[in-house]
N, C-alpha and C. Protein backbone atom coordinates (compact mmCIF):
# COMPACT_ATOMS: atom_id res chain seq x y z
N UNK A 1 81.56 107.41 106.77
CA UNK A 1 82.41 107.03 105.66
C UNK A 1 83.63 107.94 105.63
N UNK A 2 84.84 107.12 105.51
CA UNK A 2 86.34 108.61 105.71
C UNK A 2 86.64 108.72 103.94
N UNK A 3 87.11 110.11 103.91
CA UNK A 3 86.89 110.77 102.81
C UNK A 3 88.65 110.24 102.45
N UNK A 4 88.69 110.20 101.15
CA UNK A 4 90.39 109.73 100.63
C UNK A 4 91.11 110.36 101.00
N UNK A 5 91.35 111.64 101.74
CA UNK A 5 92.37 112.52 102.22
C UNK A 5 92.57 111.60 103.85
N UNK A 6 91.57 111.45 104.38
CA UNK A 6 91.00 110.91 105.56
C UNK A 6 92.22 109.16 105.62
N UNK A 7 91.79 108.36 104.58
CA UNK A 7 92.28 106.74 104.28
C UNK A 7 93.84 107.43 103.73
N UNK A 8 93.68 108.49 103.28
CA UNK A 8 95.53 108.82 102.87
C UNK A 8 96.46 108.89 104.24
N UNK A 9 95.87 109.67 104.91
CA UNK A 9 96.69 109.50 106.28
C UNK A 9 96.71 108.95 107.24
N UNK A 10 95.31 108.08 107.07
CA UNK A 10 95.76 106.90 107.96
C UNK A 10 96.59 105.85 107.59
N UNK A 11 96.35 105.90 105.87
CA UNK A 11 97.82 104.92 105.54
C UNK A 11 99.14 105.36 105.95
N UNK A 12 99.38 106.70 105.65
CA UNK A 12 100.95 107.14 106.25
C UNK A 12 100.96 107.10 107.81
N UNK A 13 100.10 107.78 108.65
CA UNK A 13 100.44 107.28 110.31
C UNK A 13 100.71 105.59 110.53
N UNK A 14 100.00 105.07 109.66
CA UNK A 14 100.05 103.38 110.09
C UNK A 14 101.66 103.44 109.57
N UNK A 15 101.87 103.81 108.08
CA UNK A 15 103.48 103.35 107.64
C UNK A 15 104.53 103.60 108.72
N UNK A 16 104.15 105.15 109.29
CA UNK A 16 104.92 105.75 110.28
C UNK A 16 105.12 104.88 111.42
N UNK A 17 104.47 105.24 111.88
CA UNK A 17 103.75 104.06 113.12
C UNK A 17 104.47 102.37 113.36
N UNK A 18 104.37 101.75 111.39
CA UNK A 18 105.17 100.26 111.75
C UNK A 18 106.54 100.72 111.73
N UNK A 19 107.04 102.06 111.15
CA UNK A 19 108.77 101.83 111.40
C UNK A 19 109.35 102.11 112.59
N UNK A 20 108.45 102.98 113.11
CA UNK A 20 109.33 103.28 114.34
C UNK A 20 108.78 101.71 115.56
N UNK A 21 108.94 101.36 115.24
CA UNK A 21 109.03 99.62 116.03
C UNK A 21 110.33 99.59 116.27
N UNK A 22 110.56 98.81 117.70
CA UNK A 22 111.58 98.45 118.02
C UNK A 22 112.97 98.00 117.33
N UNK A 23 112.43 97.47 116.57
CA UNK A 23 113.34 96.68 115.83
C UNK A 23 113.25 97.06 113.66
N UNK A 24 112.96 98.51 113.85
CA UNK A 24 113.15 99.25 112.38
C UNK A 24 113.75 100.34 113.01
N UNK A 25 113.50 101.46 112.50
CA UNK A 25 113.90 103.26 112.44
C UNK A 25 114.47 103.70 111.79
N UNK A 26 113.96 102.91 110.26
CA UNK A 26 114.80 103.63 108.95
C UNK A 26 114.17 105.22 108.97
N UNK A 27 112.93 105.53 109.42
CA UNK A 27 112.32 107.27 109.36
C UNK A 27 113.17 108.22 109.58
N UNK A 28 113.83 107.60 111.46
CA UNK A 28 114.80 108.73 111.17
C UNK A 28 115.71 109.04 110.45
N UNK A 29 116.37 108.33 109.85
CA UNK A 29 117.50 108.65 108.82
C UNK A 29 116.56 108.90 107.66
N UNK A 30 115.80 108.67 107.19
CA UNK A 30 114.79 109.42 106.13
C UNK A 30 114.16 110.73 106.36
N UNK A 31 113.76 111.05 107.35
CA UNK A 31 113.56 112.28 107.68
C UNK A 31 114.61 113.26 108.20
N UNK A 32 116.09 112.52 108.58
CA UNK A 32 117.07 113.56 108.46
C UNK A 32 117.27 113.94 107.35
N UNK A 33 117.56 113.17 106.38
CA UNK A 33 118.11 113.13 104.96
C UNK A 33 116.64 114.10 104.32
N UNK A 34 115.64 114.09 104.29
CA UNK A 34 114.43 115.14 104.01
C UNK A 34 114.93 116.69 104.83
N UNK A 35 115.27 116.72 106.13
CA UNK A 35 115.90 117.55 106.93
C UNK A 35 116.70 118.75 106.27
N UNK A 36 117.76 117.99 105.86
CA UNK A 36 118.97 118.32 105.09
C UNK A 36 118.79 118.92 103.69
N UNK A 37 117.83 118.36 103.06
CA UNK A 37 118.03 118.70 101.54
C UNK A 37 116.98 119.85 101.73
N UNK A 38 115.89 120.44 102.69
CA UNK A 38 115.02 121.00 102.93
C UNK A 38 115.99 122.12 103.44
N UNK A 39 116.30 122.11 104.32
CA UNK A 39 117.30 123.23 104.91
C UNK A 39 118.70 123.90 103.21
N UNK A 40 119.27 123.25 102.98
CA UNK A 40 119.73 123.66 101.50
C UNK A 40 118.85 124.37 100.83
N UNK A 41 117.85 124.25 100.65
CA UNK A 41 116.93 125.27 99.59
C UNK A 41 117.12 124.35 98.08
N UNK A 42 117.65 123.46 97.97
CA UNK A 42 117.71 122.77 96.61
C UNK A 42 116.75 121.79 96.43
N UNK A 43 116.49 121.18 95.24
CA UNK A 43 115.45 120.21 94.79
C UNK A 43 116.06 118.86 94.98
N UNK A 44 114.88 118.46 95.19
CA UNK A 44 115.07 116.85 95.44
C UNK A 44 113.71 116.31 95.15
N UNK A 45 114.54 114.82 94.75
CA UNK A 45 113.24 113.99 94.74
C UNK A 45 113.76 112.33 95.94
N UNK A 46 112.73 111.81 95.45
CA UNK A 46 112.95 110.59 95.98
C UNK A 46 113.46 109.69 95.96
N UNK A 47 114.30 109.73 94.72
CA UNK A 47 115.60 109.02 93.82
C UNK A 47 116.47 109.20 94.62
N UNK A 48 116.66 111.19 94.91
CA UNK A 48 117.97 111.21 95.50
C UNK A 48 117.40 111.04 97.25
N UNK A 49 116.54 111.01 97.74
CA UNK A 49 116.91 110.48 99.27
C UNK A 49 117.15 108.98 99.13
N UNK A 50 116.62 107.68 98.54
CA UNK A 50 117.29 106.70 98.34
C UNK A 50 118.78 106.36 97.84
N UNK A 51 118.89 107.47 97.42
CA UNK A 51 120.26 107.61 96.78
C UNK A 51 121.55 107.85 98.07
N UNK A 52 120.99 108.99 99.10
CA UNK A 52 121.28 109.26 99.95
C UNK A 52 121.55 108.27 101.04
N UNK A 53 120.66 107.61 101.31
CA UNK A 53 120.85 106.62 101.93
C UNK A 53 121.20 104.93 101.58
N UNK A 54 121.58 104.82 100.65
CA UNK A 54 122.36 103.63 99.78
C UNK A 54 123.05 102.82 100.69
N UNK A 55 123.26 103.38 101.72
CA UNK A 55 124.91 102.67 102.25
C UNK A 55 124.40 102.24 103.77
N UNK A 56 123.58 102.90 104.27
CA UNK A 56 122.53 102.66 105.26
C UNK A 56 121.65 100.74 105.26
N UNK A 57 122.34 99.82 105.64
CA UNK A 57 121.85 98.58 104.84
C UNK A 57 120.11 98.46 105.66
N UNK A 58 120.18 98.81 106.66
CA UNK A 58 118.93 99.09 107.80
C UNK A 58 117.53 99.76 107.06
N UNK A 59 118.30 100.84 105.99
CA UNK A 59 116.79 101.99 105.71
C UNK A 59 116.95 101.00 104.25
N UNK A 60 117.57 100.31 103.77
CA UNK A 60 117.75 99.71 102.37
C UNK A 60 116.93 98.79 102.34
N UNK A 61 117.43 97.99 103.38
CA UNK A 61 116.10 96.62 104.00
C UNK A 61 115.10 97.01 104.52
N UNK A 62 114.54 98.03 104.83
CA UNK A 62 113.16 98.39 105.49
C UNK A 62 112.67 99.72 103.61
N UNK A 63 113.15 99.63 103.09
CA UNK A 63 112.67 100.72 101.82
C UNK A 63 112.37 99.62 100.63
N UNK A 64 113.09 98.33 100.54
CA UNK A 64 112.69 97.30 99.54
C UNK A 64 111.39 96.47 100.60
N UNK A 65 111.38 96.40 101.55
CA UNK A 65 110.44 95.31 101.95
C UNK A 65 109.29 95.90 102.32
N UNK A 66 109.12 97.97 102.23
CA UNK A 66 107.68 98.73 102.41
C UNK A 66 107.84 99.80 101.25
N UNK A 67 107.20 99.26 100.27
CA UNK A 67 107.38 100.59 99.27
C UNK A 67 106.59 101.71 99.58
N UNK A 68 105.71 101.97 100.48
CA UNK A 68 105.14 102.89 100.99
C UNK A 68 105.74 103.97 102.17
N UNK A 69 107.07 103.69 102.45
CA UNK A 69 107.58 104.06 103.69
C UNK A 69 108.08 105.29 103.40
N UNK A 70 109.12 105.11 102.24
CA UNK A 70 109.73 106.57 101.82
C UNK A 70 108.06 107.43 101.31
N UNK A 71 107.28 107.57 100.92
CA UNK A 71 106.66 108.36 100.51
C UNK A 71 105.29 108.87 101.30
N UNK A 72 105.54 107.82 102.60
CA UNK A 72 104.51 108.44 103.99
C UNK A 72 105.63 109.78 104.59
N UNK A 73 107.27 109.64 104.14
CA UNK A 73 107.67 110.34 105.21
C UNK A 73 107.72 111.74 104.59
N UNK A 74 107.75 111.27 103.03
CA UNK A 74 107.72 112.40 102.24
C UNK A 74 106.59 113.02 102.62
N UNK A 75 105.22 112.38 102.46
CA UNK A 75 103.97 113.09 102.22
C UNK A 75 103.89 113.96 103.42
N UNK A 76 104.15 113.20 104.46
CA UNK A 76 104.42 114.01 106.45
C UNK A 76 105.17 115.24 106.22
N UNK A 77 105.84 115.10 105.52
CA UNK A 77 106.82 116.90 105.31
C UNK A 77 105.96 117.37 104.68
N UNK A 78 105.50 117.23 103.79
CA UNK A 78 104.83 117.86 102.83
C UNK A 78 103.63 118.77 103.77
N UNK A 79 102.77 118.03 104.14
CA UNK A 79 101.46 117.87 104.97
C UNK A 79 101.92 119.14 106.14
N UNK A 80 103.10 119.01 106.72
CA UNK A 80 103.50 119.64 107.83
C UNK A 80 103.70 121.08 106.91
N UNK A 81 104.31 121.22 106.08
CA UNK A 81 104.40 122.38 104.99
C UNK A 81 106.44 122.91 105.82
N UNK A 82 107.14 121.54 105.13
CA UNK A 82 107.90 122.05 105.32
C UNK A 82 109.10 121.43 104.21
N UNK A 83 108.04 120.51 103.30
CA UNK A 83 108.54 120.69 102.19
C UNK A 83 107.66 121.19 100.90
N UNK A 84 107.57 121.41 99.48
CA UNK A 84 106.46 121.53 98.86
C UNK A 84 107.17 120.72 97.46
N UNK A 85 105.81 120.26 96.50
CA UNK A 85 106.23 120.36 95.22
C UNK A 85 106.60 121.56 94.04
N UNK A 86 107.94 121.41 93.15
CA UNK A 86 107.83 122.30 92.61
C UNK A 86 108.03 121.72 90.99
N UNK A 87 107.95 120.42 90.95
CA UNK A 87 107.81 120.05 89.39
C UNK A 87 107.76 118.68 89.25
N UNK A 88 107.52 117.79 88.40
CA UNK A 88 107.77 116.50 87.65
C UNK A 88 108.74 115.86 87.30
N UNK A 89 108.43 114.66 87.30
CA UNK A 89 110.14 113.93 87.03
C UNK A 89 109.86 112.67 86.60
N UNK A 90 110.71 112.34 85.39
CA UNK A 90 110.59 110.65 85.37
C UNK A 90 111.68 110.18 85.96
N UNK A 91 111.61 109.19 86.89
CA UNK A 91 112.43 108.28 87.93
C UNK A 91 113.13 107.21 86.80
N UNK A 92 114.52 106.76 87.57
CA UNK A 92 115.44 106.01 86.32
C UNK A 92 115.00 104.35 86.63
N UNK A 93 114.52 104.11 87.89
CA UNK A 93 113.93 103.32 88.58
C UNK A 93 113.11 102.56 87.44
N UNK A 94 113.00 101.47 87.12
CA UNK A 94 111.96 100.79 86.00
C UNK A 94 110.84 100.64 86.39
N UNK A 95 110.93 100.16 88.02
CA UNK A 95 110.02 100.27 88.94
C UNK A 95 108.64 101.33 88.89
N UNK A 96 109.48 102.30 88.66
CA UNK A 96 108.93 103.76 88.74
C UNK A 96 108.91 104.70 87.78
N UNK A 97 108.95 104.61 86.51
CA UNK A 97 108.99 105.09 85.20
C UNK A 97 107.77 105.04 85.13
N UNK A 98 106.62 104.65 85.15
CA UNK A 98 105.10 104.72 84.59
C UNK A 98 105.09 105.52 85.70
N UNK A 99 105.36 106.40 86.76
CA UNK A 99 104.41 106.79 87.66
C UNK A 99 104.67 108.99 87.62
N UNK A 100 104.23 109.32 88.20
CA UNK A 100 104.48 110.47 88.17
C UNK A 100 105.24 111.11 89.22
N UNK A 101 106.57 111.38 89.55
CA UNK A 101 106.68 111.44 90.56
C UNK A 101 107.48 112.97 90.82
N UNK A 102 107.45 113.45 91.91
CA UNK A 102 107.30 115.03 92.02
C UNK A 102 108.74 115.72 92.50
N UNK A 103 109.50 116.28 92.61
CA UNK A 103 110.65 116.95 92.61
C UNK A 103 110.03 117.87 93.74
N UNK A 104 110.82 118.15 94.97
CA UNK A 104 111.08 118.96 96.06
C UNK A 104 111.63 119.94 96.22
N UNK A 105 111.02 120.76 97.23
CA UNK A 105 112.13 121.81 97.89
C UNK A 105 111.72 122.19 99.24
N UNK A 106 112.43 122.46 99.79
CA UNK A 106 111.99 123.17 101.28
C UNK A 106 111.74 124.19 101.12
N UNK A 107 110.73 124.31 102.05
CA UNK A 107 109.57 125.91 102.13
C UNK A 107 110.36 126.71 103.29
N UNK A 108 110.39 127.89 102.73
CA UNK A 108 111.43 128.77 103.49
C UNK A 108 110.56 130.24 104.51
């Protein structure tokens, strides 16, 4: 029987896994943009890497059609320990107002 830490990352390798397909690779520009705000030493959440990438129509169309995608790449930094949580946030997102969602920083 796999333990929920176990089914947690096999959901993010699978998320990982369908973007980098031939014909997606919104990650990398999500994991640069994680890159970037990690190297700064400033907080972020997940508002502002969508925010970040707005103009990107590629990671826009692959972030509305897998709502799981931005937050496998998040959790992968995290996991790797090269980003961490350092607080709470309500998202402006309506979408995302009931949920709890966590504010960043890169681990130095």
């Amino acid at each position: 029987m796999s333990t929920g830490i176990e089914l947690r990352d096999a959901g993010t390798e699978a998320a990982i896994a369908a973007d980098v397909a031939a014909h997606r690779g919104a990650g990398k520009f999500i994991e640069r943009v994680i890159c970037e705000y990690a190297a700064l030493g400033v907080e972020f959440t997940a508002d502002d890497i969508r925010d970040a990438l707005r103009d990107n129509p590629t990671v826009v169309r692959e972030l509305a059609s897998k709502p799981n995608l931005l937050p496998a790449y998040i959790g992968s930094a995290s996991r790797a320990h090269r980003i961490r949580p350092v607080d709470t946030y309500r998202p402006e997102r309506a979408s995302r107002r009931a949920n709890r969602n966590l504010v960043w920083v890169g681990v130095r």
